[in-house]
Protein backbone atom coordinates (compact mmCIF):
# COMPACT_ATOMS: atom_id res chain seq x y z
CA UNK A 1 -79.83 14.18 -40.36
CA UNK A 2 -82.36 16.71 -41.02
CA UNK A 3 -84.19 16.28 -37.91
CA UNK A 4 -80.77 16.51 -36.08
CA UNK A 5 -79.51 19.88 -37.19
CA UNK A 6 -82.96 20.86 -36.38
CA UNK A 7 -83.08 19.97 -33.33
CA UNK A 8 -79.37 21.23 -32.36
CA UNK A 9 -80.66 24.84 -34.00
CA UNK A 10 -83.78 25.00 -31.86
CA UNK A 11 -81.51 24.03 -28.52
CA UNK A 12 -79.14 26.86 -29.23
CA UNK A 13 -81.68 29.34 -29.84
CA UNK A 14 -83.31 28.10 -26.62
CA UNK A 15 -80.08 28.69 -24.55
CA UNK A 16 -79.85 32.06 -25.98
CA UNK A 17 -83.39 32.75 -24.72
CA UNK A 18 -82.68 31.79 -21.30
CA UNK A 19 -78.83 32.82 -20.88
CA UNK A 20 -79.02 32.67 -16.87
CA UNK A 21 -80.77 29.69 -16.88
CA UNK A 22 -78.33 27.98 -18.79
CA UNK A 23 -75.41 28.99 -16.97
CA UNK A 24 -76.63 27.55 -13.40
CA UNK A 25 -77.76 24.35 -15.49
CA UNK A 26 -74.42 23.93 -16.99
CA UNK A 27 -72.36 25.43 -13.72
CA UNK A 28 -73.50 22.64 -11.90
CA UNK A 29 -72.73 20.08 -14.86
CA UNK A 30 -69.09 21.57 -14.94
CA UNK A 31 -68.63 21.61 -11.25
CA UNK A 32 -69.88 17.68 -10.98
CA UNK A 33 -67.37 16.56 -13.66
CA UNK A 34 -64.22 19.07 -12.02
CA UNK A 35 -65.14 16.97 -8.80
CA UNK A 36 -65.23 13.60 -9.58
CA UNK A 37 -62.42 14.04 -12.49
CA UNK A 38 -59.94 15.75 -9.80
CA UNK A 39 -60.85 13.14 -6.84
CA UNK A 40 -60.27 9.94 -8.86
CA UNK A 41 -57.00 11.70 -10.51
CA UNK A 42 -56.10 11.87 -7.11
CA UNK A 43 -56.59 8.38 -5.78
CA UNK A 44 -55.00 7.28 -8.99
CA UNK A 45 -52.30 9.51 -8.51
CA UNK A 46 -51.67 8.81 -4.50
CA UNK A 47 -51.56 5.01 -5.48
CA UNK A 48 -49.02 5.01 -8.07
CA UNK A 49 -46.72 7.04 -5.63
CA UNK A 50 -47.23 4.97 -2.75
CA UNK A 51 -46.37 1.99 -5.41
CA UNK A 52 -42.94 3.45 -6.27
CA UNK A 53 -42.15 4.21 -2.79
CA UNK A 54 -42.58 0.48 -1.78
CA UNK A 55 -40.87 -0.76 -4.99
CA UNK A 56 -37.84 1.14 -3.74
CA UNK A 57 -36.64 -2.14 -2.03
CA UNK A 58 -37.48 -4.28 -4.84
CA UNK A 59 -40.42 -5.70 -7.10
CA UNK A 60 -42.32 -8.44 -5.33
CA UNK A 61 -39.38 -9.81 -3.20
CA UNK A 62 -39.25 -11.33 0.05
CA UNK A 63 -36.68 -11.47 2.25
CA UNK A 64 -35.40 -14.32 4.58
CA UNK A 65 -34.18 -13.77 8.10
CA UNK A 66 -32.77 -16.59 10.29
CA UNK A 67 -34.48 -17.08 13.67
CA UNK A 68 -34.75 -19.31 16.57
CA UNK A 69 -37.09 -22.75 16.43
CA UNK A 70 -40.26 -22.35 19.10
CA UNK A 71 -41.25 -25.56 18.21
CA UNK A 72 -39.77 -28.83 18.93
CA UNK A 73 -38.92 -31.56 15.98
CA UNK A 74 -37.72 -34.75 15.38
CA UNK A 75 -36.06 -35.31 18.92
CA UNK A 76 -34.91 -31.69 18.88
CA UNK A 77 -36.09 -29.10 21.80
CA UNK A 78 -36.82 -25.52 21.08
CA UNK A 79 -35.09 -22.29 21.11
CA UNK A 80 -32.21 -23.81 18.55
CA UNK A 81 -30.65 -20.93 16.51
CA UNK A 82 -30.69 -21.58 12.48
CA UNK A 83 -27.76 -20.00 10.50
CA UNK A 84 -28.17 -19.82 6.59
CA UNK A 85 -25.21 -20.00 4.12
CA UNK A 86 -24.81 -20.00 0.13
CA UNK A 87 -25.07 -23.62 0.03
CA UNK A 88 -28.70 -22.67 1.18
CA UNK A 89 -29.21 -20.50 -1.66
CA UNK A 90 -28.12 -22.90 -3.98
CA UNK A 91 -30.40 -25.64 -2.38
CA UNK A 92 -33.42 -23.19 -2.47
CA UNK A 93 -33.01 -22.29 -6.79
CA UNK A 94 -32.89 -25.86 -7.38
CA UNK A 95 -35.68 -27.60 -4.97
CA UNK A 96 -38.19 -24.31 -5.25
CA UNK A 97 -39.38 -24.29 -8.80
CA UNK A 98 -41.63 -21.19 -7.88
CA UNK A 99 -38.65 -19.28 -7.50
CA UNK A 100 -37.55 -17.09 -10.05
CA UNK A 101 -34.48 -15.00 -8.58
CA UNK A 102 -32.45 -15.50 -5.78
CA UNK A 103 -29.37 -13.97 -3.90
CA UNK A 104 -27.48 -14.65 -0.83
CA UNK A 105 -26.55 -11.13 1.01
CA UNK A 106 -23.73 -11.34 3.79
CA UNK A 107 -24.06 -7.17 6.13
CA UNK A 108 -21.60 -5.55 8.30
CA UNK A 109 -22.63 -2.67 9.95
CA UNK A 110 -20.96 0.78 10.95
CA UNK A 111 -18.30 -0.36 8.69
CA UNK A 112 -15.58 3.21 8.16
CA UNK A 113 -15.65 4.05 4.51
CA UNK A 114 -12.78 6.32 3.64
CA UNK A 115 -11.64 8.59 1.11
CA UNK A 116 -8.54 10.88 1.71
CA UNK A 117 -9.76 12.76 4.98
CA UNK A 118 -13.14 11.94 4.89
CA UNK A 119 -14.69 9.11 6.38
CA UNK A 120 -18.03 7.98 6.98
CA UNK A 121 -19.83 4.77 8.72
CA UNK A 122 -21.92 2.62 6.46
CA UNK A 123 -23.17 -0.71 5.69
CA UNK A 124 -21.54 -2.95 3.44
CA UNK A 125 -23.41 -6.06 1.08
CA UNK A 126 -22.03 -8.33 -0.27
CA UNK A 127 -24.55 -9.32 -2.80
CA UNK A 128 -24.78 -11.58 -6.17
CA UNK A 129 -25.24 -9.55 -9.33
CA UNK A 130 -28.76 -10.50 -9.94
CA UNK A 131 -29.29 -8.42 -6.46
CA UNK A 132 -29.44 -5.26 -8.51
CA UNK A 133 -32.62 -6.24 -10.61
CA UNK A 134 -34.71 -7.72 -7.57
CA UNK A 135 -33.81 -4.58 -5.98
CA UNK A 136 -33.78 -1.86 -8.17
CA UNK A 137 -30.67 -0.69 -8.20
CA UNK A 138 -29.57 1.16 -10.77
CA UNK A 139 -26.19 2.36 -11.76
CA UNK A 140 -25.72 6.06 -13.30
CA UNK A 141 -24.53 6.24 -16.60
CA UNK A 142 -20.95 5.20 -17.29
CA UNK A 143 -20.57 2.82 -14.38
CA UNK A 144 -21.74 -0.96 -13.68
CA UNK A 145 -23.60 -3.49 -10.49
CA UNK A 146 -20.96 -6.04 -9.65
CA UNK A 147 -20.85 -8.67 -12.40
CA UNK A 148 -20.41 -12.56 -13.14
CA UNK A 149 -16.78 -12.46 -13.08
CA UNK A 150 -16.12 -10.30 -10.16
CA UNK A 151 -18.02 -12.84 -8.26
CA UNK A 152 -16.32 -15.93 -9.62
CA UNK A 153 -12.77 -14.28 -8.95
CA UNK A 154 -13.27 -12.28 -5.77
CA UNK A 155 -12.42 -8.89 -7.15
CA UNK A 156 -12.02 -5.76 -4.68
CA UNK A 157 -14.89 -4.31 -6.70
CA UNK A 158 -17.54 -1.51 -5.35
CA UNK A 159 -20.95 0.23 -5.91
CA UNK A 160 -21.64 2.54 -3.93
CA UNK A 161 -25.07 4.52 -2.93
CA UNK A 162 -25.68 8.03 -4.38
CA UNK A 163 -25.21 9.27 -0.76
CA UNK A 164 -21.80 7.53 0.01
CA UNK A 165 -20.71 9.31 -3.06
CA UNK A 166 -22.10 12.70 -2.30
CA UNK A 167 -20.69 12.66 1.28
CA UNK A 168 -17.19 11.44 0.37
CA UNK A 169 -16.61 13.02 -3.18
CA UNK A 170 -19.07 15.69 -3.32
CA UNK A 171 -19.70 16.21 -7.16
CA UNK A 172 -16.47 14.76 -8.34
CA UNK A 173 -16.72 11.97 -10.90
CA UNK A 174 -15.82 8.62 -9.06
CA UNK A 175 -15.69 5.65 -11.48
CA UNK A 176 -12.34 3.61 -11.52
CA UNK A 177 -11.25 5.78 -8.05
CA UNK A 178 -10.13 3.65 -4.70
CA UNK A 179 -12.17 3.79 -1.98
CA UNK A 180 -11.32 2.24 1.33
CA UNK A 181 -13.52 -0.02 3.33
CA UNK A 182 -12.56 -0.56 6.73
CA UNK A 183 -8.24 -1.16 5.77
CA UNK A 184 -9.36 -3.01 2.19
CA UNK A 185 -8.81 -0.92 -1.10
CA UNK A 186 -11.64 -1.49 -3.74
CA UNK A 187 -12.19 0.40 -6.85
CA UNK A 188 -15.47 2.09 -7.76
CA UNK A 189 -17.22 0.45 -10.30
CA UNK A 190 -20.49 2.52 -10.29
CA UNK A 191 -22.70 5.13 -8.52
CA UNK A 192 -26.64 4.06 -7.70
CA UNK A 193 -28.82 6.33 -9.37
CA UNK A 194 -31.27 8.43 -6.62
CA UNK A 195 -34.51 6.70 -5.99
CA UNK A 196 -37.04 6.78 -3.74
CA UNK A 197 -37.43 4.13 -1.35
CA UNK A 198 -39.41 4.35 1.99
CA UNK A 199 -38.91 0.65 3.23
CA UNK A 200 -35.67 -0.62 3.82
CA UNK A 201 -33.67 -3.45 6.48
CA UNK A 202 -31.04 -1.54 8.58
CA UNK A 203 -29.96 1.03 6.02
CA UNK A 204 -31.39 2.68 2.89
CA UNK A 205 -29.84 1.63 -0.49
CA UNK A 206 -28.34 5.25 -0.95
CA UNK A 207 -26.10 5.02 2.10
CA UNK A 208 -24.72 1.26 1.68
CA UNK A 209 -21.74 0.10 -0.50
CA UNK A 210 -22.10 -3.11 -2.56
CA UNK A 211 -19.22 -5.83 -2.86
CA UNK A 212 -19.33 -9.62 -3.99
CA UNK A 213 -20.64 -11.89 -2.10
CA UNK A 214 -17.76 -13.99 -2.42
CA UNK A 215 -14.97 -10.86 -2.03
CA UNK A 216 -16.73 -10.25 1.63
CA UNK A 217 -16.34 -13.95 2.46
CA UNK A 218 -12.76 -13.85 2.06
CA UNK A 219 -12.59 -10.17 3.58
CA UNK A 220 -14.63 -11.24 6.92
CA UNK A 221 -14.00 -14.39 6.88
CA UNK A 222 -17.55 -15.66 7.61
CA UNK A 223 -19.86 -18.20 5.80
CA UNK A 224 -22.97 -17.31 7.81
CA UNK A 225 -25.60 -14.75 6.09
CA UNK A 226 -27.68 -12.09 7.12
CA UNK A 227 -30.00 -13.00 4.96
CA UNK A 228 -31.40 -14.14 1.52
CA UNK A 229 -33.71 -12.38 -0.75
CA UNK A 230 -35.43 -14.01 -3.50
CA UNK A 231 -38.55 -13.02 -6.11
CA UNK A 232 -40.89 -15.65 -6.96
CA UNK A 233 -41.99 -16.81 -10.47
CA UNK A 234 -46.20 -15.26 -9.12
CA UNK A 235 -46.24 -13.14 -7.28
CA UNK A 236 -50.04 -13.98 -6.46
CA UNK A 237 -48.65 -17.18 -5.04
CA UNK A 238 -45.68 -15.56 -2.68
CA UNK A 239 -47.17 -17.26 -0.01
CA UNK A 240 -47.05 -21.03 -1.25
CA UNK A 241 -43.27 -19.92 -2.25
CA UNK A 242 -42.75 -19.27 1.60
CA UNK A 243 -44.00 -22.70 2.57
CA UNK A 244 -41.85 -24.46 0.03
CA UNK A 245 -38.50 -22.35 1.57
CA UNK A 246 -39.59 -23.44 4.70
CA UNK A 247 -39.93 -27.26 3.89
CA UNK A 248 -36.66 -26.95 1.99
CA UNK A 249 -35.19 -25.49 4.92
CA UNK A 250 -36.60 -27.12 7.47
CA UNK A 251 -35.59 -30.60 6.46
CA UNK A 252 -32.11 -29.75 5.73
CA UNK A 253 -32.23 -28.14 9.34
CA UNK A 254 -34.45 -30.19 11.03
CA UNK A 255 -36.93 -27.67 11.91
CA UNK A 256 -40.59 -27.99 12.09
CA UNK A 257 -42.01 -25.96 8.44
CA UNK A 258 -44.47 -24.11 9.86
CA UNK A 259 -42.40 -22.97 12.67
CA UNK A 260 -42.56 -19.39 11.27
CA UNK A 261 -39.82 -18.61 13.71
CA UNK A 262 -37.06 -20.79 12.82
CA UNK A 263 -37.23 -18.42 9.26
CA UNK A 264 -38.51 -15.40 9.26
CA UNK A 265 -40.03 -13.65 5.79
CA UNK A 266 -40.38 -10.31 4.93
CA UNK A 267 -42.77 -10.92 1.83
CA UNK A 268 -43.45 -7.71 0.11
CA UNK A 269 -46.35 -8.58 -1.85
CA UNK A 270 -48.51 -8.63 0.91
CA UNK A 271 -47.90 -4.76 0.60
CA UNK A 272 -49.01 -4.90 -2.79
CA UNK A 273 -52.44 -6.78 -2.10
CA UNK A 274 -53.11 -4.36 0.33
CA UNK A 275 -52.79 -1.57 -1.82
CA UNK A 276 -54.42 -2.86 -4.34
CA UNK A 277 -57.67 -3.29 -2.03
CA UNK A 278 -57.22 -0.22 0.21
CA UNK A 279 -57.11 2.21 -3.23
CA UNK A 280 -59.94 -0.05 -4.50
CA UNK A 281 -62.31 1.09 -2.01
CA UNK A 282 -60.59 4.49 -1.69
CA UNK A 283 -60.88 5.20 -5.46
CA UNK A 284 -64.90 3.83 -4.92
CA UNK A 285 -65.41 6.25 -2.31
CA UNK A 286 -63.82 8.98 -4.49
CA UNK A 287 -65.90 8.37 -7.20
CA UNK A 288 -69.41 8.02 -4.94
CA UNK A 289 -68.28 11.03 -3.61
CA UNK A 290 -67.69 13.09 -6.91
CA UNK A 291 -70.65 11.18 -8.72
CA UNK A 292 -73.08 12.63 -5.59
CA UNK A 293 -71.69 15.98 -6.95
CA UNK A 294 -72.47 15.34 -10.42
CA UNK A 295 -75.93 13.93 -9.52
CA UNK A 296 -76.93 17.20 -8.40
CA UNK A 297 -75.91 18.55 -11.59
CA UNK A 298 -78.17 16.08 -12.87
CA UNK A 299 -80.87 16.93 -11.04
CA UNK A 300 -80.75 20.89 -11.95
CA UNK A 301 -80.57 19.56 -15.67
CA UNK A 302 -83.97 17.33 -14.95
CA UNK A 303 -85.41 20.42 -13.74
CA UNK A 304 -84.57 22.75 -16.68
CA UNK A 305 -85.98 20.18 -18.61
CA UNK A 306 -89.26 19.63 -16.89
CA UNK A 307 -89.72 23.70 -17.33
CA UNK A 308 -88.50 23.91 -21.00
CA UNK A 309 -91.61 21.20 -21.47
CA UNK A 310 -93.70 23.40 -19.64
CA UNK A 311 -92.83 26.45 -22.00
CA UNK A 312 -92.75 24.79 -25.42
CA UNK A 313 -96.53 23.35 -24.77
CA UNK A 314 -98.20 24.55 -27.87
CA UNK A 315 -94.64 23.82 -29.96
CA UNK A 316 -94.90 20.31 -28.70
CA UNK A 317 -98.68 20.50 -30.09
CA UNK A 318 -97.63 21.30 -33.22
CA UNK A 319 -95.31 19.11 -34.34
CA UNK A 320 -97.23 16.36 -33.11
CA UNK A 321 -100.06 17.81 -35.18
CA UNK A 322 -97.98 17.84 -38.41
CA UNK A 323 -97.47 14.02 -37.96
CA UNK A 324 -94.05 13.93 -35.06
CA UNK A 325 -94.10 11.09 -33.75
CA UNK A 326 -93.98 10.41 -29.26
CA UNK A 327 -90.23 9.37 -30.63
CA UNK A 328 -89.54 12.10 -32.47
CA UNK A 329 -90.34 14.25 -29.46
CA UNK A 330 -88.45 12.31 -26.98
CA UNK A 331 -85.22 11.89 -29.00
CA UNK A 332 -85.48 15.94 -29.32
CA UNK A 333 -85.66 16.31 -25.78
CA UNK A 334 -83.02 13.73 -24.71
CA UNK A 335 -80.57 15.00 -27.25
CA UNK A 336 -81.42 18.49 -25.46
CA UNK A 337 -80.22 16.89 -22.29
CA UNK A 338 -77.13 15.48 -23.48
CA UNK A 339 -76.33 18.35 -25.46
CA UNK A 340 -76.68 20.27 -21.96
CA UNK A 341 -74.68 17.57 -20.33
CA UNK A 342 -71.71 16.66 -22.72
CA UNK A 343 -71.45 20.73 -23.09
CA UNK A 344 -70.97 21.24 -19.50
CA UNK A 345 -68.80 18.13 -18.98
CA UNK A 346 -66.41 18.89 -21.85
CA UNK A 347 -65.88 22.22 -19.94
CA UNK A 348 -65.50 20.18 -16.87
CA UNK A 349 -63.04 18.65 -18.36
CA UNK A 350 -60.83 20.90 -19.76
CA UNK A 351 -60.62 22.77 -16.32
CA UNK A 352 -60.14 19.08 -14.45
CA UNK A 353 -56.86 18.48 -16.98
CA UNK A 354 -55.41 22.21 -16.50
CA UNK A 355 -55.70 21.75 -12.50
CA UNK A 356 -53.97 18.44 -12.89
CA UNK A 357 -50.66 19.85 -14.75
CA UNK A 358 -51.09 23.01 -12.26
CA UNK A 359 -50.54 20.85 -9.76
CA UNK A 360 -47.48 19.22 -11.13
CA UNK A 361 -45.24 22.31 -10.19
CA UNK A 362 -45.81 22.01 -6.73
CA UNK A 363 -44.03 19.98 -4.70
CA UNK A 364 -46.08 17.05 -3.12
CA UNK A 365 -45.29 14.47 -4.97
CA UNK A 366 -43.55 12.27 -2.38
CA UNK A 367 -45.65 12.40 0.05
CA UNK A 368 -49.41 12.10 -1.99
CA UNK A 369 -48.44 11.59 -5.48
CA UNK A 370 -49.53 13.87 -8.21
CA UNK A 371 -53.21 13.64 -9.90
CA UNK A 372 -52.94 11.53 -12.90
CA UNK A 373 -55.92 11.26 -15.15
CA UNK A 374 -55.80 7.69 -16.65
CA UNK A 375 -58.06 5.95 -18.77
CA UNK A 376 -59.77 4.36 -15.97
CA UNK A 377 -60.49 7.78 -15.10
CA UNK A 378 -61.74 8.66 -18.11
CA UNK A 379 -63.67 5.64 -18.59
CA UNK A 380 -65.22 5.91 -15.19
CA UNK A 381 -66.14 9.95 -15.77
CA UNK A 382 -68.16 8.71 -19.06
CA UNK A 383 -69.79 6.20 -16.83
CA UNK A 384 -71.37 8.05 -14.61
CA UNK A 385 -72.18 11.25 -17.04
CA UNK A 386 -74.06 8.61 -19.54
CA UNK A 387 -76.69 7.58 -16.39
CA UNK A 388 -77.17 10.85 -15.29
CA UNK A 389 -77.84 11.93 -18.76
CA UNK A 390 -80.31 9.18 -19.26
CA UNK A 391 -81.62 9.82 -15.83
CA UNK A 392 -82.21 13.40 -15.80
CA UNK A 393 -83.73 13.27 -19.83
CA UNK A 394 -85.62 10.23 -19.60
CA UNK A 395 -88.62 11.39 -17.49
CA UNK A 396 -88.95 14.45 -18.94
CA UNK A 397 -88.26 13.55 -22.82
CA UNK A 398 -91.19 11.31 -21.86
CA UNK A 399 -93.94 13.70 -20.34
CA UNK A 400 -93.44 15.59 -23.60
CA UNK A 401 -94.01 12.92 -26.04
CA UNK A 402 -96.95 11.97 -23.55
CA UNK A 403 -98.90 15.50 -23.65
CA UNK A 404 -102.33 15.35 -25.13
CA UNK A 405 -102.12 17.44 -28.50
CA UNK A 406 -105.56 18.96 -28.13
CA UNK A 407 -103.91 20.06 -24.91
CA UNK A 408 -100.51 21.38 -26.09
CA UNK A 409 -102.71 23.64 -29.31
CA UNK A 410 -104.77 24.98 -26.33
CA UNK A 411 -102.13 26.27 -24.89
């Protein structure tokens, strides 16, 4: 302990000495750890945003799309259009065990929505209730999604997106209000909240209203689908889900299963493994890029040290002449090192987290995300500061316990 607090006294009466000196060394220290803190903040940051942006359509979900056959099967020719119903959607929860979630979705398009005098064109679903978890939906306080028992009794029920709402009603609270879709009354039931979503099929969540599956049946009069969207039980093994939908499918329709064509998938994970690789590699270059910063830090702080040796020559000599060991010495000069580094990286740090919340007021955070330090951050910061401390004190902690102590008194 003694040893310690000597050691720390002589380094701050050494900095004092050579005030200039110190300031470039720990500039550069400071400036290394701003960079590569900021950069990987960033990545993480970008990533996250990019996440939510995809998630807007749902959390791992795939979704189904009726197509042609290309391939001929069983006595079949090509070019034979497959139509999907809910008898499909009950087939597929019961033969696919991967599958955790599923909903059929019937679409009409450039449907008039009307309320008083104003009237708009949007898209109605009609949708099971579990549609509102796989795809995020969430109703504002005070309202509901469409439930169990509007389904099983075909109630004129609606939710509607936050922009429906905004252009019909403006501000005005809606819940339990008529709204008129195409010549049909329903009643409001609940608002979606605003979210960001920068993937959708034919219309954005905000500008669609929401009805039971089984109330647009009866309205249309139509059994066929637009499509079916489900969320597997692993999402890691979306793909093998896809094949099983497809064998399901294709035997009930006698289609060929790996005619891709005959059913087309829109599997969102594949989204997410791309992400997850492209920021892998973007968050390594990042960090290369910020740790080539801090390495030149480094490098000044090897530097200093290799001098301060140079100068402390016959104080070297001494100690080692009233018994310090080579370890003694070299722990007094790595500690120097470190003391040099962790000062100018706690700095660093501090001015990394105050640009981080700066940048929080201003307004990029749908298009890049906002810098986020995270643990990984933080872990991967440490990381790199520990090597270049033990790279840039090792040499020189070890040319002063080396010195000849005839030598050192010489001098």
């Amino acid at each position: 302990m003694n040893n310690l607090l000597t050691t720390i006294s002589e380094f701050v009466r050494d900095l004092k000495a050579q005030k200039l000196r110190t300031f470039l060394t720990v500039f550069g220290i400071v400036w290394g750890t701003v960079a590569i803190i900021v950069l990987l903040a960033f990545g993480m940051g970008f990533k996250r945003q990019l996440a939510i942006n995809m998630h807007g359509i749902g959390e791992s979900v795939a979704i189904m799309f009726p197509g042609r056959t290309t391939k001929a099967y069983e006595g079949f020719g090509s070019g034979r259009s497959i139509s999907l119903t809910e008898e499909d959607v009950a087939l597929l929860a019961t033969q696919v065990s991967s599958i955790r979630n599923i909903s059929a979705e019937y679409q009409a398009s450039s449907v008039p929505v009307r309320v008083g005098e104003n009237i708009i064109n949007s898209l109605v679903a009609g949708v099971y209730p579990i549609y509102a978890d796989m795809r995020n939906i969430i109703p504002e306080p005070g309202g509901r999604f469409i439930n169990e028992l509007d389904l099983s009794e075909r109630k004129r029920v609606a939710l509607i997106g936050n922009e429906v709402k905004r252009l019909l009603y403006g501000d005005s609270q809606v819940i339990g209000k008529i709204i008129y879709v195409g010549a049909v009354p329903f009643t409001i039931v609940g608002v979606m909240q605003k979210k960001t979503q920068n993937s959708s099929y034919n219309r954005r969540d905000a500008d669609r209203v929401f009805i039971p599956a089984s109330t647009f049946a009866s309205v249309y009069g139509v059994n066929h689908l637009n499509n079916i969207i489900y969320q597997p039980k692993d999402p890691t093994r979306s793909e093998e889900t896809g094949d099983q939908v497809r064998a399901v499918l294709g035997k009930r329709y006698k289609f060929d299963s790996t005619d891709k064509d005959a059913i087309w998938i829109w599997d969102t994970t594949k989204f997410d493994k791309f992400i997850f690789y492209f920021f892998l590699a973007f968050n390594i270059f990042m960090g290369v890029i910020g740790s080539f910063t801090l390495a030149v830090g480094g490098i000044g702080v090897a530097n200093i040290m290799y001098i301060v040796v140079q100068e402390r020559f016959k104080e070297i000599g001494v100690k080692r002449a009233v018994g310090a060991t080579k370890r003694n010495i070299m722990f007094q000069f790595f500690m120097e090192t470190f003391f040099i580094i962790g000062f100018g990286s706690l700095i660093g740090f501090l001015i990394a987290v105050g640009i981080t919340q700066a940048l929080q007021f201003i307004p990029i955070k749908e298009f890049v995300g906002t810098p986020e330090i995270s643990i990984e951050v933080a872990m991967a910061t440490m990381a790199v500061l520990s090597i270049i401390g033990l790279a840039a004190g090792f040499l020189p902690a070890k040319r002063a316990a080396n010195l000849n102590v005839v030598e050192c008194l010489r001098a």
